[in-house]
N, C-alpha and C. Protein backbone atom coordinates (compact mmCIF):
# COMPACT_ATOMS: atom_id res chain seq x y z
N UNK A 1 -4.27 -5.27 -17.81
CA UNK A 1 -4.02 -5.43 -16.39
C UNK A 1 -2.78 -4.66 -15.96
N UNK A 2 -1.79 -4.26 -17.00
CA UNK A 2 -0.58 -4.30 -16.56
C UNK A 2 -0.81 -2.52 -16.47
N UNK A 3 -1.75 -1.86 -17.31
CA UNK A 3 -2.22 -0.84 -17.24
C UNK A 3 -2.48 -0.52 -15.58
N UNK A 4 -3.61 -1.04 -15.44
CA UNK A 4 -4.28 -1.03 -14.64
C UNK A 4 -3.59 -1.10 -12.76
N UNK A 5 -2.48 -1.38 -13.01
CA UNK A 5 -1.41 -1.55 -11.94
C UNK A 5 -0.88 -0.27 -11.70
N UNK A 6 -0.03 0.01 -13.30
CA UNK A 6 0.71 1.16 -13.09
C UNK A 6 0.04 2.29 -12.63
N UNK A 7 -1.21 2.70 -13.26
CA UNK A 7 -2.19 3.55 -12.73
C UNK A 7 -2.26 4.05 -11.15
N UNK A 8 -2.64 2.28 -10.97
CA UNK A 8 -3.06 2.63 -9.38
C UNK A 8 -1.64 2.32 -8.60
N UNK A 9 -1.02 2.57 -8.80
CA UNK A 9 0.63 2.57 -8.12
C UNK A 9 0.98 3.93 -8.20
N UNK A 10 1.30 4.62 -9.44
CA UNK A 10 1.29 6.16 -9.54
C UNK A 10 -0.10 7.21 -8.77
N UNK A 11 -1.34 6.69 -8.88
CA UNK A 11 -2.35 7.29 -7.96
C UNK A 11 -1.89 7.52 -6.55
N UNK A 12 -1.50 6.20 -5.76
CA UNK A 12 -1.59 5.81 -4.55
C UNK A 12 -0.24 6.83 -4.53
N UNK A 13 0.90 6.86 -5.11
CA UNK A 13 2.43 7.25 -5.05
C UNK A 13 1.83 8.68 -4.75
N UNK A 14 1.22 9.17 -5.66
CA UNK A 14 1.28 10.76 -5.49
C UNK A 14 -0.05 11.63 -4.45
N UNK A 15 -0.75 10.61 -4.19
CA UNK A 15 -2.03 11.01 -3.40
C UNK A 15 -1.41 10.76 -2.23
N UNK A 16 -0.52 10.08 -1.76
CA UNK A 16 0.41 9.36 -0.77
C UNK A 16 1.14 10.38 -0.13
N UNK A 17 1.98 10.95 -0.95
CA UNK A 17 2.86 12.06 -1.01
C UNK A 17 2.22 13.73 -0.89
N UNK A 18 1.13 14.00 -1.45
CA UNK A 18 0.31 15.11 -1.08
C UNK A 18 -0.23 14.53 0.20
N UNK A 19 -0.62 14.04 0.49
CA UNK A 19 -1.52 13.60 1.64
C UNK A 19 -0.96 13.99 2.84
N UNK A 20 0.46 13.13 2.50
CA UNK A 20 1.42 13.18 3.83
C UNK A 20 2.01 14.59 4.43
N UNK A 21 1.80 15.38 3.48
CA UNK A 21 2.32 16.94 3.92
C UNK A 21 1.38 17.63 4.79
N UNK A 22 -0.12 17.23 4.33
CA UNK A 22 -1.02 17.80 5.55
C UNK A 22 -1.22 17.05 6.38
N UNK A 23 -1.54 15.54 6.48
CA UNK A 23 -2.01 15.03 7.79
C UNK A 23 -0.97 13.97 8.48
N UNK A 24 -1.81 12.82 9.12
CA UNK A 24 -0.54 12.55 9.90
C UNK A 24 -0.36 10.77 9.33
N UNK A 25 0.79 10.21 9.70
CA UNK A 25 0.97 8.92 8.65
C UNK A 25 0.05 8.18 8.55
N UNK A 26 -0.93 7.86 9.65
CA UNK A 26 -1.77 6.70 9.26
C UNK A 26 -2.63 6.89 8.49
N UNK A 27 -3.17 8.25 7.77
CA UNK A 27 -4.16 8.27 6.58
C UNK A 27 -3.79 7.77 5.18
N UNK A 28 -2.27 7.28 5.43
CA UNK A 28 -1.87 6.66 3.95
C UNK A 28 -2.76 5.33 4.16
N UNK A 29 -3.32 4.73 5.20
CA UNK A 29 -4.34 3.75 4.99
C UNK A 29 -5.59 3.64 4.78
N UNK A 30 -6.21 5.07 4.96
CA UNK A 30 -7.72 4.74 4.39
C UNK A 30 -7.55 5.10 3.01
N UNK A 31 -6.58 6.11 2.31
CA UNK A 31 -6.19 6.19 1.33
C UNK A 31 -5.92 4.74 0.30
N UNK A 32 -4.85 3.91 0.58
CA UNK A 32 -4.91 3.10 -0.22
C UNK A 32 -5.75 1.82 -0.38
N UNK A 33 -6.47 1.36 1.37
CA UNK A 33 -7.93 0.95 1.15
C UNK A 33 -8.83 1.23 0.11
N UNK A 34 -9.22 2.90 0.08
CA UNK A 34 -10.02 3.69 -0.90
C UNK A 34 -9.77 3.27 -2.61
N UNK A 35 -8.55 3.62 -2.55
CA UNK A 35 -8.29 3.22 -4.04
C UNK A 35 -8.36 2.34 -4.64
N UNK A 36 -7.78 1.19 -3.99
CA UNK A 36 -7.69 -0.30 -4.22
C UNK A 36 -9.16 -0.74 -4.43
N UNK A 37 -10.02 -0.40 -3.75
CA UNK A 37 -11.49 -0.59 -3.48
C UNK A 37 -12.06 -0.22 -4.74
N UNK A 38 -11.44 0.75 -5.31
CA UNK A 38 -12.35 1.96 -6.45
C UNK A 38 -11.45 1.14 -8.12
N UNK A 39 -10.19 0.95 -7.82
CA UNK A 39 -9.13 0.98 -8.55
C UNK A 39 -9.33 -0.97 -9.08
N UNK A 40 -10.10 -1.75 -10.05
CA UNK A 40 -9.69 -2.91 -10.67
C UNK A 40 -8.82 -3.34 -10.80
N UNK A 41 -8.43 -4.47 -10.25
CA UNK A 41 -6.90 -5.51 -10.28
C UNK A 41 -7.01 -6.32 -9.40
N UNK A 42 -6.33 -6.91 -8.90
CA UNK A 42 -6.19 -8.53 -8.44
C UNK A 42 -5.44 -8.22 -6.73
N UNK A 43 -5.63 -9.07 -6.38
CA UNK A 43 -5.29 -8.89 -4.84
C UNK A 43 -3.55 -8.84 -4.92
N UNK A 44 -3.21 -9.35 -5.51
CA UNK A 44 -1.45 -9.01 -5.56
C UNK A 44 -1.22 -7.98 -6.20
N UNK A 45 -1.65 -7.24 -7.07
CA UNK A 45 -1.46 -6.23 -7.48
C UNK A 45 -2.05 -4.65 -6.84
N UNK A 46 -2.75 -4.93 -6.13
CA UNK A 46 -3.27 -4.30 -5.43
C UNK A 46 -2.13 -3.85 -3.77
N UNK A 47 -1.74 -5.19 -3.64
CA UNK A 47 -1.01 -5.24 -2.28
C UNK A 47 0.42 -4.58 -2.70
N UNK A 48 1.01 -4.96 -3.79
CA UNK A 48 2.41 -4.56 -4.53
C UNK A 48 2.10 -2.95 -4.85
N UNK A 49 1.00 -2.44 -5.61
CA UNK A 49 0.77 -0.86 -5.68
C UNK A 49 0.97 -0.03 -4.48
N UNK A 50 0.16 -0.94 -3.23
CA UNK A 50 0.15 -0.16 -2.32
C UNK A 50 1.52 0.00 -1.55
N UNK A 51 2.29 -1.43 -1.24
CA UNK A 51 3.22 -1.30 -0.68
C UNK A 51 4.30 -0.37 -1.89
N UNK A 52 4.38 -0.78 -2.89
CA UNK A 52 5.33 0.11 -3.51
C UNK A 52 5.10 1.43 -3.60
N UNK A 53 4.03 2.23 -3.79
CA UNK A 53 3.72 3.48 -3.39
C UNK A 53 3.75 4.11 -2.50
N UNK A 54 3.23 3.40 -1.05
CA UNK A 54 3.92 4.29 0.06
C UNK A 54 4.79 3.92 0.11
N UNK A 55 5.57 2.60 0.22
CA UNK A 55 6.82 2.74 0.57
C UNK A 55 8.21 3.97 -0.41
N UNK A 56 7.81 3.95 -1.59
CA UNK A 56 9.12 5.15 -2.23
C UNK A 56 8.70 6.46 -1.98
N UNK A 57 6.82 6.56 -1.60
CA UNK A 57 6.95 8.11 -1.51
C UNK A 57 7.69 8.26 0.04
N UNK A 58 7.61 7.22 1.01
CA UNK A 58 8.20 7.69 2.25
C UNK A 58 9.72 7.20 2.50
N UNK A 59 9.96 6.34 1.28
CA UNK A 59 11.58 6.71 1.19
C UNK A 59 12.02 8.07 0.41
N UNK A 60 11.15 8.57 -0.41
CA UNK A 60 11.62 9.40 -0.92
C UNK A 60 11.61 10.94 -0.14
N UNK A 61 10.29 11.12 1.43
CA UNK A 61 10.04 11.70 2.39
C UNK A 61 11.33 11.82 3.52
N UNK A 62 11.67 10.87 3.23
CA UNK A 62 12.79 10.27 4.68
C UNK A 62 14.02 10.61 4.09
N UNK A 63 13.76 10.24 2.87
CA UNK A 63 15.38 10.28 2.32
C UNK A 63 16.08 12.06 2.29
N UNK A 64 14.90 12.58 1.80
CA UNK A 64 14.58 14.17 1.42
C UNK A 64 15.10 14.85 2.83
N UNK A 65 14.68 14.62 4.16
CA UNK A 65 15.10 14.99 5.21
C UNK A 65 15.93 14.80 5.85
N UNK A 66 16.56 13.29 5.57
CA UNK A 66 17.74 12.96 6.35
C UNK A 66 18.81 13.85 5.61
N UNK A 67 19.09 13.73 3.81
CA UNK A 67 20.12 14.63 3.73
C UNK A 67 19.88 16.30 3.68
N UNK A 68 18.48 17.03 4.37
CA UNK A 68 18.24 18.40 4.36
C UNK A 68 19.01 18.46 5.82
N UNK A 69 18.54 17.56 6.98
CA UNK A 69 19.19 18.18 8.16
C UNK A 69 20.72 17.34 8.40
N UNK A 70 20.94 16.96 7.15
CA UNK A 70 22.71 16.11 7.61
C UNK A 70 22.25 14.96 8.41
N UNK A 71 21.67 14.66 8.02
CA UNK A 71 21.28 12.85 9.16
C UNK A 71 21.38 13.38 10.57
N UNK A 72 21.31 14.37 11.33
CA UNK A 72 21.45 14.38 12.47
C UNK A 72 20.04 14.08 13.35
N UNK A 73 19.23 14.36 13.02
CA UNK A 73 18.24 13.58 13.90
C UNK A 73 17.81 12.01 13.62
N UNK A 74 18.16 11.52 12.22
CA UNK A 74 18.39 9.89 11.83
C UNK A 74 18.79 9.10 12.40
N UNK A 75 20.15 9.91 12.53
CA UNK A 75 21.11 9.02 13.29
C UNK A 75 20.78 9.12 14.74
N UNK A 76 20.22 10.17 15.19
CA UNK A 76 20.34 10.09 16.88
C UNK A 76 19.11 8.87 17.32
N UNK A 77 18.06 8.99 16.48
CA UNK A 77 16.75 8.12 16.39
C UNK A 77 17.21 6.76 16.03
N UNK A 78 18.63 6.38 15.13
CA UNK A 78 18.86 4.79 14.78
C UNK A 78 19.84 4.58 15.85
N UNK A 79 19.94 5.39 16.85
CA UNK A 79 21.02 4.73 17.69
C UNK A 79 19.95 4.21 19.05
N UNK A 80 18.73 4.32 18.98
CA UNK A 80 17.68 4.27 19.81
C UNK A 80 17.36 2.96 19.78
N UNK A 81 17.44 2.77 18.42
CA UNK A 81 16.90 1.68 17.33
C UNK A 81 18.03 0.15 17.37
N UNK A 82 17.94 -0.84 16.88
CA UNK A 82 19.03 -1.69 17.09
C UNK A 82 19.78 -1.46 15.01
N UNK A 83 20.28 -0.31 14.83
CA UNK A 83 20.70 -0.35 13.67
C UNK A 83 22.06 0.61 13.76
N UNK A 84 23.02 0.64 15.14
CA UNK A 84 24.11 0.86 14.75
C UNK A 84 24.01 2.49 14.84
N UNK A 85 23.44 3.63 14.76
CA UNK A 85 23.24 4.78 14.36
C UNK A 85 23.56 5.13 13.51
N UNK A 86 23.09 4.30 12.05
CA UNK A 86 22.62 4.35 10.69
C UNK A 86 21.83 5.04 10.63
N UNK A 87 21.34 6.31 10.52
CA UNK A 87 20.64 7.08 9.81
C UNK A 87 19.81 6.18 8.54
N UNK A 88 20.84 5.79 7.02
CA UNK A 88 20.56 5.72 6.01
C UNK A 88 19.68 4.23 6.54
N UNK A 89 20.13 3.27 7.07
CA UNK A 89 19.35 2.53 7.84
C UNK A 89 17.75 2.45 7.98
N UNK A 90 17.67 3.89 9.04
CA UNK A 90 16.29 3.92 9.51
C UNK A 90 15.75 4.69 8.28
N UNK A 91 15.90 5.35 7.27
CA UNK A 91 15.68 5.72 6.57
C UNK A 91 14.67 4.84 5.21
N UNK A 92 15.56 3.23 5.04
CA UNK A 92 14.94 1.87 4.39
C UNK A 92 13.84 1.42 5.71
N UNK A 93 14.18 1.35 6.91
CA UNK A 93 12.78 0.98 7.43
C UNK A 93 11.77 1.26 7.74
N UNK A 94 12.04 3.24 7.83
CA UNK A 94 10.89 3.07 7.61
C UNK A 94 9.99 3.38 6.39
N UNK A 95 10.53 3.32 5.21
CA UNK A 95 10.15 2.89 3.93
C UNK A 95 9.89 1.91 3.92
N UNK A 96 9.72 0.55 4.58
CA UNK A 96 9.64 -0.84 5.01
C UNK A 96 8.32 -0.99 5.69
N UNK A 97 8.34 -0.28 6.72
CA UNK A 97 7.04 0.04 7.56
C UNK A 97 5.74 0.54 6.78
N UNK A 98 6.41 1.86 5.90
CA UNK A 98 5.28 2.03 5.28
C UNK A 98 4.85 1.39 4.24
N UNK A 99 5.33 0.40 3.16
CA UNK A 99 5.10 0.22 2.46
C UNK A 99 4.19 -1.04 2.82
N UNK A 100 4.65 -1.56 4.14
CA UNK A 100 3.38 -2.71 4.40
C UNK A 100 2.24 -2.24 5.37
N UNK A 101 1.89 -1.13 5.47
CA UNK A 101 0.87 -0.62 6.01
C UNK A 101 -0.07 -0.10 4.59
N UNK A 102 0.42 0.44 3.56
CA UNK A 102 -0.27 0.88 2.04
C UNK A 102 -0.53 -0.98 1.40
N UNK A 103 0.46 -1.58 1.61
CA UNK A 103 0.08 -2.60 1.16
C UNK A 103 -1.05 -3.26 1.57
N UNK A 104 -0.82 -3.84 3.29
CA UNK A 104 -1.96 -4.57 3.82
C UNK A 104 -3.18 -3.76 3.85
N UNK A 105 -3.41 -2.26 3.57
CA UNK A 105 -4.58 -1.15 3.62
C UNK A 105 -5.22 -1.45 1.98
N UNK A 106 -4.41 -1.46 1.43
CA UNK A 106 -4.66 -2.08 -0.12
C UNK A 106 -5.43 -3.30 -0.56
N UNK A 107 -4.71 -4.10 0.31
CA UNK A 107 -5.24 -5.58 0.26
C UNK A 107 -6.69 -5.76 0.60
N UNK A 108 -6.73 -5.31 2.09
CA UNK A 108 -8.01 -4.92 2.30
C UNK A 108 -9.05 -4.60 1.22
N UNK A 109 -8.49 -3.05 0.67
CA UNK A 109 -9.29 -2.50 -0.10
C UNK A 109 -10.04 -3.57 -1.25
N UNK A 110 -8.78 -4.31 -1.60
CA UNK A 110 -9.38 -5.27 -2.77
C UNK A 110 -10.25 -6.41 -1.93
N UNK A 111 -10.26 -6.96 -0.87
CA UNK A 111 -10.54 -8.09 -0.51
C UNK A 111 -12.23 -7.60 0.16
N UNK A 112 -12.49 -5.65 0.47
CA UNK A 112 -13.74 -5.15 0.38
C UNK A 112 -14.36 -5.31 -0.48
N UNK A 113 -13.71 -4.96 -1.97
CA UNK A 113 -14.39 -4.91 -3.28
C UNK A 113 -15.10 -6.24 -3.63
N UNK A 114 -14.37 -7.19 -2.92
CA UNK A 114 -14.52 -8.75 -3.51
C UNK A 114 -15.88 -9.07 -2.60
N UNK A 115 -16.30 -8.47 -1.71
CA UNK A 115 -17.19 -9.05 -0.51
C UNK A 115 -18.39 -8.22 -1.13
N UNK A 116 -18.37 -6.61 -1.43
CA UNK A 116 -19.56 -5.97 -1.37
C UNK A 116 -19.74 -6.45 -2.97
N UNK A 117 -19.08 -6.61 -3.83
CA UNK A 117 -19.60 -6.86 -5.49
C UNK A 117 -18.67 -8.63 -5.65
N UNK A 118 -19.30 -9.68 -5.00
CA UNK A 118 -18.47 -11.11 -5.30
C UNK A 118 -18.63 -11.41 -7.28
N UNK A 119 -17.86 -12.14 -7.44
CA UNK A 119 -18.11 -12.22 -9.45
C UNK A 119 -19.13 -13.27 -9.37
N UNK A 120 -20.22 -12.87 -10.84
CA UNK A 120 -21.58 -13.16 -10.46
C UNK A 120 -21.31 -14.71 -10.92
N UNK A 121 -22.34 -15.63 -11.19
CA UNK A 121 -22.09 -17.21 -11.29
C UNK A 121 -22.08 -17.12 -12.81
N UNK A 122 -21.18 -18.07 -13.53
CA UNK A 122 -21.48 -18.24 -14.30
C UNK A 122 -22.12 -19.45 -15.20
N UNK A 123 -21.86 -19.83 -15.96
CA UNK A 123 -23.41 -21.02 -16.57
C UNK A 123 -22.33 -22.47 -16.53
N UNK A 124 -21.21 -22.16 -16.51
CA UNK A 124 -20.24 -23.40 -16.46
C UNK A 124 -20.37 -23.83 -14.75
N UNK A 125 -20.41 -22.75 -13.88
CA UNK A 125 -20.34 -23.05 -12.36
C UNK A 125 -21.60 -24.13 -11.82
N UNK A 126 -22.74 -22.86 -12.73
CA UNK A 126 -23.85 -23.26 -12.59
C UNK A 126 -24.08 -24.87 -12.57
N UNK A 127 -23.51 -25.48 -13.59
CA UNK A 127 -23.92 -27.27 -14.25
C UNK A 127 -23.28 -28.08 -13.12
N UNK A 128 -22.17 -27.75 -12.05
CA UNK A 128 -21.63 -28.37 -11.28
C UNK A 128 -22.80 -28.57 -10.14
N UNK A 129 -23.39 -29.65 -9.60
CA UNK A 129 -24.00 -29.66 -8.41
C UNK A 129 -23.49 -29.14 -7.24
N UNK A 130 -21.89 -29.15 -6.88
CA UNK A 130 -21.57 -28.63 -6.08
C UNK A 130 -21.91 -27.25 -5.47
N UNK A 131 -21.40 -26.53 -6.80
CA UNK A 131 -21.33 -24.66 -6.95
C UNK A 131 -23.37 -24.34 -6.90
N UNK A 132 -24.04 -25.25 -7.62
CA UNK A 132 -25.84 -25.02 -8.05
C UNK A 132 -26.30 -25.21 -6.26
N UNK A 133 -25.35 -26.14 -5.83
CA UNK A 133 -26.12 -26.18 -4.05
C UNK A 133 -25.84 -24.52 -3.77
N UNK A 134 -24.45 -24.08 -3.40
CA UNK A 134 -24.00 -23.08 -2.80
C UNK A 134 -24.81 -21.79 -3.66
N UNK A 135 -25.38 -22.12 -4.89
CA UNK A 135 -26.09 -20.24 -5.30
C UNK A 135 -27.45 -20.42 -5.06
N UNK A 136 -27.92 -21.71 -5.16
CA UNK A 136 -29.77 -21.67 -4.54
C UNK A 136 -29.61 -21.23 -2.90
């Protein structure tokens, strides 16, 4: 399992990061929907890949630009913002932002997987009258 995390955390990280150079931010969500969907693991691990993947590739996006142009458009944008005209600031949020947009796109993804393929019954479920009403 623990495999199976890192995988799809490094997938999402670097498909995240190519992605983002050609199109525009919100495709980091059908992206980590996609994966999560394709990608085996558990709904928390799924939500933690996603949020941790976009979120460092777009701290690592944000971070990359704030010190290429000297924080000067950071800061003019966090003084807009209620953060003081912190640059380094808006820089964590919106690494914050993105990481719960890959996350909750993630979550999804797993909570698709769970609807179109549910886990089949098994013979212990089966003997319960309860679970034998709900599969006839």
């Amino acid at each position: 399992m623990k495999k199976s995390f890192i995988g799809l955390l490094l997938l999402i990280l670097i498909a995240g990061i190519a992605l983002q150079a050609v199109s525009p931010w919100w495709t980091v969500a059908p992206l980590c929907l996609a994966l999560a969907f394709a990608w085996p693991t558990t709904g928390a691990r799924s939500f933690l890949a996603g949020f941790l993947g976009i979120g460092l590739g777009w701290l690592l996006l944000a971070g990359w630009q704030h010190l290429r142009t000297e924080g000067v458009l950071s800061q003019r944008v966090a003084q807009l913002l209620p953060l003081g005209g912190n640059g380094w600031a808006l820089v964590f949020v919106t690494a914050l932002v993105g990481g719960l947009a890959g996350g909750i796109a993630a979550l999804a993804g797993y909570w698709l997987r769970q609807a179109v393929s549910p886990k089949p019954a098994t013979a212990e479920n089966a003997n319960r009258p309860e679970r034998a009403a709900k599969l006839a």
